[in-house]
Protein backbone atom coordinates (compact mmCIF):
# COMPACT_ATOMS: atom_id res chain seq x y z
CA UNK A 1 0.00 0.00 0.00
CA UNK A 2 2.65 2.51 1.23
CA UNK A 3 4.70 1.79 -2.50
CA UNK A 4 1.73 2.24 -4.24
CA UNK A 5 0.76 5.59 -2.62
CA UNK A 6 4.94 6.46 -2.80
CA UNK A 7 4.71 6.19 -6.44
CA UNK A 8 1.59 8.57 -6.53
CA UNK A 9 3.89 11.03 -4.83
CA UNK A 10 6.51 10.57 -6.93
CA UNK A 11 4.27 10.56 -10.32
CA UNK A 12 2.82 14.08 -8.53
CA UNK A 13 6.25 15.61 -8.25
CA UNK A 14 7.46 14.77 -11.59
CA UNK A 15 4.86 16.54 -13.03
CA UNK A 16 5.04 19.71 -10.93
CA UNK A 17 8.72 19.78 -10.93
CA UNK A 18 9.26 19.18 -14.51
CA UNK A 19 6.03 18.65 -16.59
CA UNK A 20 4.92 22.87 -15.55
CA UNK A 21 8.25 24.07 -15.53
CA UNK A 22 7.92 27.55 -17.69
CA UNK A 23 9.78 30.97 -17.38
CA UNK A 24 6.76 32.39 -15.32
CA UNK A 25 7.32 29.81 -12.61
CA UNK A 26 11.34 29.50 -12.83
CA UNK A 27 11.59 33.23 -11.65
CA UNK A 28 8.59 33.51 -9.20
CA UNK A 29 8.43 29.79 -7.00
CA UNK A 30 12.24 30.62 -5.89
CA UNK A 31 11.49 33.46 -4.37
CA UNK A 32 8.47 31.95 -2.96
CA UNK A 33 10.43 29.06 -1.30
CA UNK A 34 12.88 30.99 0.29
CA UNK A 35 12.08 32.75 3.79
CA UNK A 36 14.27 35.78 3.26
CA UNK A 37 11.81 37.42 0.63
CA UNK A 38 9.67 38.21 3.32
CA UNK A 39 11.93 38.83 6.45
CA UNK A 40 10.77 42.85 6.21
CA UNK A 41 6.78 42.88 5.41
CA UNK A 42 6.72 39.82 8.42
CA UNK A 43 8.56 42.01 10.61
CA UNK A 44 6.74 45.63 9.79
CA UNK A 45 3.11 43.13 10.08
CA UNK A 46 4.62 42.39 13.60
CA UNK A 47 5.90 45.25 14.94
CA UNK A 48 2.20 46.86 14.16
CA UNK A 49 0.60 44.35 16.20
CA UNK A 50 2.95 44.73 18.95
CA UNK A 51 2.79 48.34 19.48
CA UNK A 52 -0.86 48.63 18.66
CA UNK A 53 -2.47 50.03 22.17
CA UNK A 54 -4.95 46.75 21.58
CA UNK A 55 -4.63 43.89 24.01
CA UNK A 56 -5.68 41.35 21.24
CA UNK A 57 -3.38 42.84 19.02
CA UNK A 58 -0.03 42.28 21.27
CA UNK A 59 -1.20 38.50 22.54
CA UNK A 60 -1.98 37.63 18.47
CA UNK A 61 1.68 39.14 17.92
CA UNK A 62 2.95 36.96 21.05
CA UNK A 63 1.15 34.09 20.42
CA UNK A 64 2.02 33.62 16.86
CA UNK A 65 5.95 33.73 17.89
CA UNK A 66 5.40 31.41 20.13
CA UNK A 67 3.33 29.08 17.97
CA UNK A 68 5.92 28.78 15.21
CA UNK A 69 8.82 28.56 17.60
CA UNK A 70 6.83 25.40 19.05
CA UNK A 71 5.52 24.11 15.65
CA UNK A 72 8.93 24.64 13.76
CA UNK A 73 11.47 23.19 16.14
CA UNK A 74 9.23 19.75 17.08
CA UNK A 75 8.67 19.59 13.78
CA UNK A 76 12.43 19.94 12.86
CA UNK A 77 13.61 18.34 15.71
CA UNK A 78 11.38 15.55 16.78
CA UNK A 79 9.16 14.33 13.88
CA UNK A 80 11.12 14.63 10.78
CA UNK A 81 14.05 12.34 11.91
CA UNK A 82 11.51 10.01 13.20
CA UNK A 83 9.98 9.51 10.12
CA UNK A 84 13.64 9.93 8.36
CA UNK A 85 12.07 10.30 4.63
CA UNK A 86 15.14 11.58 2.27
CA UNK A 87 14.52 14.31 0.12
CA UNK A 88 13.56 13.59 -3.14
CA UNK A 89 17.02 14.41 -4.74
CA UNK A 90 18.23 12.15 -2.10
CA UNK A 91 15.55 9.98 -3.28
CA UNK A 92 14.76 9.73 -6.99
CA UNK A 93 17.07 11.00 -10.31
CA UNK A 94 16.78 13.70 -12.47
CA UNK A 95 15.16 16.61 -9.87
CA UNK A 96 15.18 19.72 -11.07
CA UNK A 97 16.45 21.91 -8.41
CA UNK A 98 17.04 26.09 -8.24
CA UNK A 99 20.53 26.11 -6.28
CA UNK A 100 22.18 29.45 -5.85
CA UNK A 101 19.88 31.30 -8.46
CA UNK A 102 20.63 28.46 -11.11
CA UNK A 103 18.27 25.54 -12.30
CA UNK A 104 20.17 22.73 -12.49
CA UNK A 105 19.07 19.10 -13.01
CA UNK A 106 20.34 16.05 -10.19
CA UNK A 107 22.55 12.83 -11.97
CA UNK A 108 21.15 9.72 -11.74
CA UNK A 109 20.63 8.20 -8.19
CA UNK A 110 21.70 4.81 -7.39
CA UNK A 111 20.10 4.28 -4.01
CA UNK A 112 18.25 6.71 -1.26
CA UNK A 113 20.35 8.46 0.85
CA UNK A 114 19.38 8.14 4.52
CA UNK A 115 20.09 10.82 7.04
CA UNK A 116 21.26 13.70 5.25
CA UNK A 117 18.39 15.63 4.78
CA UNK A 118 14.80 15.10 5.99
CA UNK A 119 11.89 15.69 3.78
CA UNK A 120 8.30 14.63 5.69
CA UNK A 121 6.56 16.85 6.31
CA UNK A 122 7.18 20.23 5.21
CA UNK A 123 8.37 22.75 7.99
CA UNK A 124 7.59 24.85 5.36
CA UNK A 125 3.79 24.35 4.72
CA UNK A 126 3.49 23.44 8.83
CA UNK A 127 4.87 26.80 9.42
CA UNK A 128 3.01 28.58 6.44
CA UNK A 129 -0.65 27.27 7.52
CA UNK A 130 -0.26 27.43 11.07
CA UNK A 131 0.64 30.76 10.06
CA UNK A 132 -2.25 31.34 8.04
CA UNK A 133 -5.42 29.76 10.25
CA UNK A 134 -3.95 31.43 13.02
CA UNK A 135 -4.35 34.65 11.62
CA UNK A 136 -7.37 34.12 9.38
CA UNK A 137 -9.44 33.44 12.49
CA UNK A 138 -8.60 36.79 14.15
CA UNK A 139 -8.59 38.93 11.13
CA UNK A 140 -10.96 36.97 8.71
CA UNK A 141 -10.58 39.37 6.06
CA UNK A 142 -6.66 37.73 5.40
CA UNK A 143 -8.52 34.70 4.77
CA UNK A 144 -8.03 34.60 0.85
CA UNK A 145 -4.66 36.28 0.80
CA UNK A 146 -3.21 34.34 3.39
CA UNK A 147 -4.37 31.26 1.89
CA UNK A 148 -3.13 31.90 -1.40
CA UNK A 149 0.69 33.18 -0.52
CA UNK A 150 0.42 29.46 1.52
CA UNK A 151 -0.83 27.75 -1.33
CA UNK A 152 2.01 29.27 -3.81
CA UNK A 153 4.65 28.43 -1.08
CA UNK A 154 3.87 25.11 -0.48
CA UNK A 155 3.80 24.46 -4.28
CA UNK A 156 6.84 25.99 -4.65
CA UNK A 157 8.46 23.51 -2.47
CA UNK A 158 7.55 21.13 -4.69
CA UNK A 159 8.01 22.80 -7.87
CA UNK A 160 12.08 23.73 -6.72
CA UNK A 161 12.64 20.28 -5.76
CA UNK A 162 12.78 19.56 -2.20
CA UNK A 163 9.72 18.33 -1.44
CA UNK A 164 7.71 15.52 -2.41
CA UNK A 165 3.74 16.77 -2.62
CA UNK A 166 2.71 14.45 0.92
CA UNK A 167 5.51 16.40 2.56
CA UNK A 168 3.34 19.51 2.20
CA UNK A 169 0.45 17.91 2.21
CA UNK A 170 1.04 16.62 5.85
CA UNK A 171 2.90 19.85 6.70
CA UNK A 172 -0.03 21.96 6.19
CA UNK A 173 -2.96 19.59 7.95
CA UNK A 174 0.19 19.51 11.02
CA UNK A 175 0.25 23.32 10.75
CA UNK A 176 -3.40 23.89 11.02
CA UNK A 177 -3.60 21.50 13.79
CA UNK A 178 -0.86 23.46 15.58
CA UNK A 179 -2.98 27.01 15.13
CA UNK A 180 -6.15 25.12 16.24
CA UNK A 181 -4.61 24.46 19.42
CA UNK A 182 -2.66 27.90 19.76
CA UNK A 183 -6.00 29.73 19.11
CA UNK A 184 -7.66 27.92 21.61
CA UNK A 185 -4.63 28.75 24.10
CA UNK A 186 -4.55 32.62 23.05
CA UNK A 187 -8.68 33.42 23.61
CA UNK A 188 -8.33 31.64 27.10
CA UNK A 189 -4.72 34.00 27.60
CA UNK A 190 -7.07 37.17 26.50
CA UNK A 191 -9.63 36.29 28.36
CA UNK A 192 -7.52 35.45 31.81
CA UNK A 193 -5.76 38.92 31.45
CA UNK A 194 -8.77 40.80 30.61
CA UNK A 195 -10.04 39.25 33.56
CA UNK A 196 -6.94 39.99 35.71
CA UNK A 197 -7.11 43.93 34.33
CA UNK A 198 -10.65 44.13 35.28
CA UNK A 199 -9.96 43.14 38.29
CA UNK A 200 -7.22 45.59 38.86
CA UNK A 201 -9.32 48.40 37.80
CA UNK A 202 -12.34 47.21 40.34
CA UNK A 203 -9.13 46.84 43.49
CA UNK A 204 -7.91 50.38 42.79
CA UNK A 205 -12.25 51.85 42.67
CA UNK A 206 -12.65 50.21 45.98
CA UNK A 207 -9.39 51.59 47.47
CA UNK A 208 -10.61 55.04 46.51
């Protein structure tokens, strides 16, 4: 069962990696893939949170840190070297890959390579839609632009060649899992220091 559904995978990559390879696509899912295309708008997005005089505001821009942090490091850590699934130009020939700027196609592969890089799932797509529910739920108008910058990054993964599609696939239901649990954490947090203020304020009116 698990070869059949491998070769699937496989048959799925192939196609996005090579099959809809264009110049549209060689230019655009590199920049995508890589993190440090968006180091300033992430920062300016969290900087507004965090100095917005709005209690929500600061524990969505706390929260969120704290969320990836968790999500990105078990995920890193803990679950990918359990699972131990190569890459797939440390698992199949002929991967087109985008290394230093440059598209470049992988020899033929003898055998997998164990150990050297882990693949399943995506910290990519966990980080992306944990990302993206999280803030979708507070701000619901992100909804379709958060979705679709997730969407094009997770495909992008694929599409540059180091990630299989059930890498991202998993990655993204992990990440949305993640965010479903963080939300639930962050409106008790509001609520328990909304409750803690109010009862501040209603301390000092009685001391009056």
């Amino acid at each position: 069962m698990w070869q059949f559904l491998e070769q699937i995978d496989i048959d799925i990559f192939y196609f996005i990696n090579q099959e809809c390879r264009n110049a549209f696509f060689d230019i655009i899912m590199p920049v995508a893939s890589k993190l440090k295309y968006f180091i300033v708008p992430i920062i300016l997005c969290w900087l507004f949170l965090i100095f917005k005089k709005n209690l929500k505001y600061r524990m969505i821009a706390i929260m969120i840190l704290v969320m990836i942090g968790v999500a990105d490091w078990t995920n890193y850590r803990i679950i990918k070297p359990a699972i131990n699934r190569p890459r797939p130009y440390h698992s199949i020939s002929e991967v087109r890959r985008n290394v230093s700027s440059a598209w470049q196609v992988t020899p033929v592969l003898p055998k997998k390579i164990y150990g050297k890089s882990f693949s399943f799932p995506s910290s990519h797509a966990v980080n992306t839609f944990a990302a993206a529910f999280f803030l979708s739920y507070y701000f619901r108008s992100l909804i379709p632009f958060a979705y679709f910058l997730a969407f094009i990054i997770i495909l992008s993964r694929i599409y540059v060649g180091d990630h299989f599609p059930f890498d991202v696939i998993a990655g993204s239901l992990l990440g949305t899992l993640w965010a479903v649990l963080f939300v639930w954490i962050n409106n008790r947090a509001i609520q328990w220091v909304k409750e803690k203020i109010s009862q501040k304020k209603q301390d000092n009116s009685a001391s009056e």
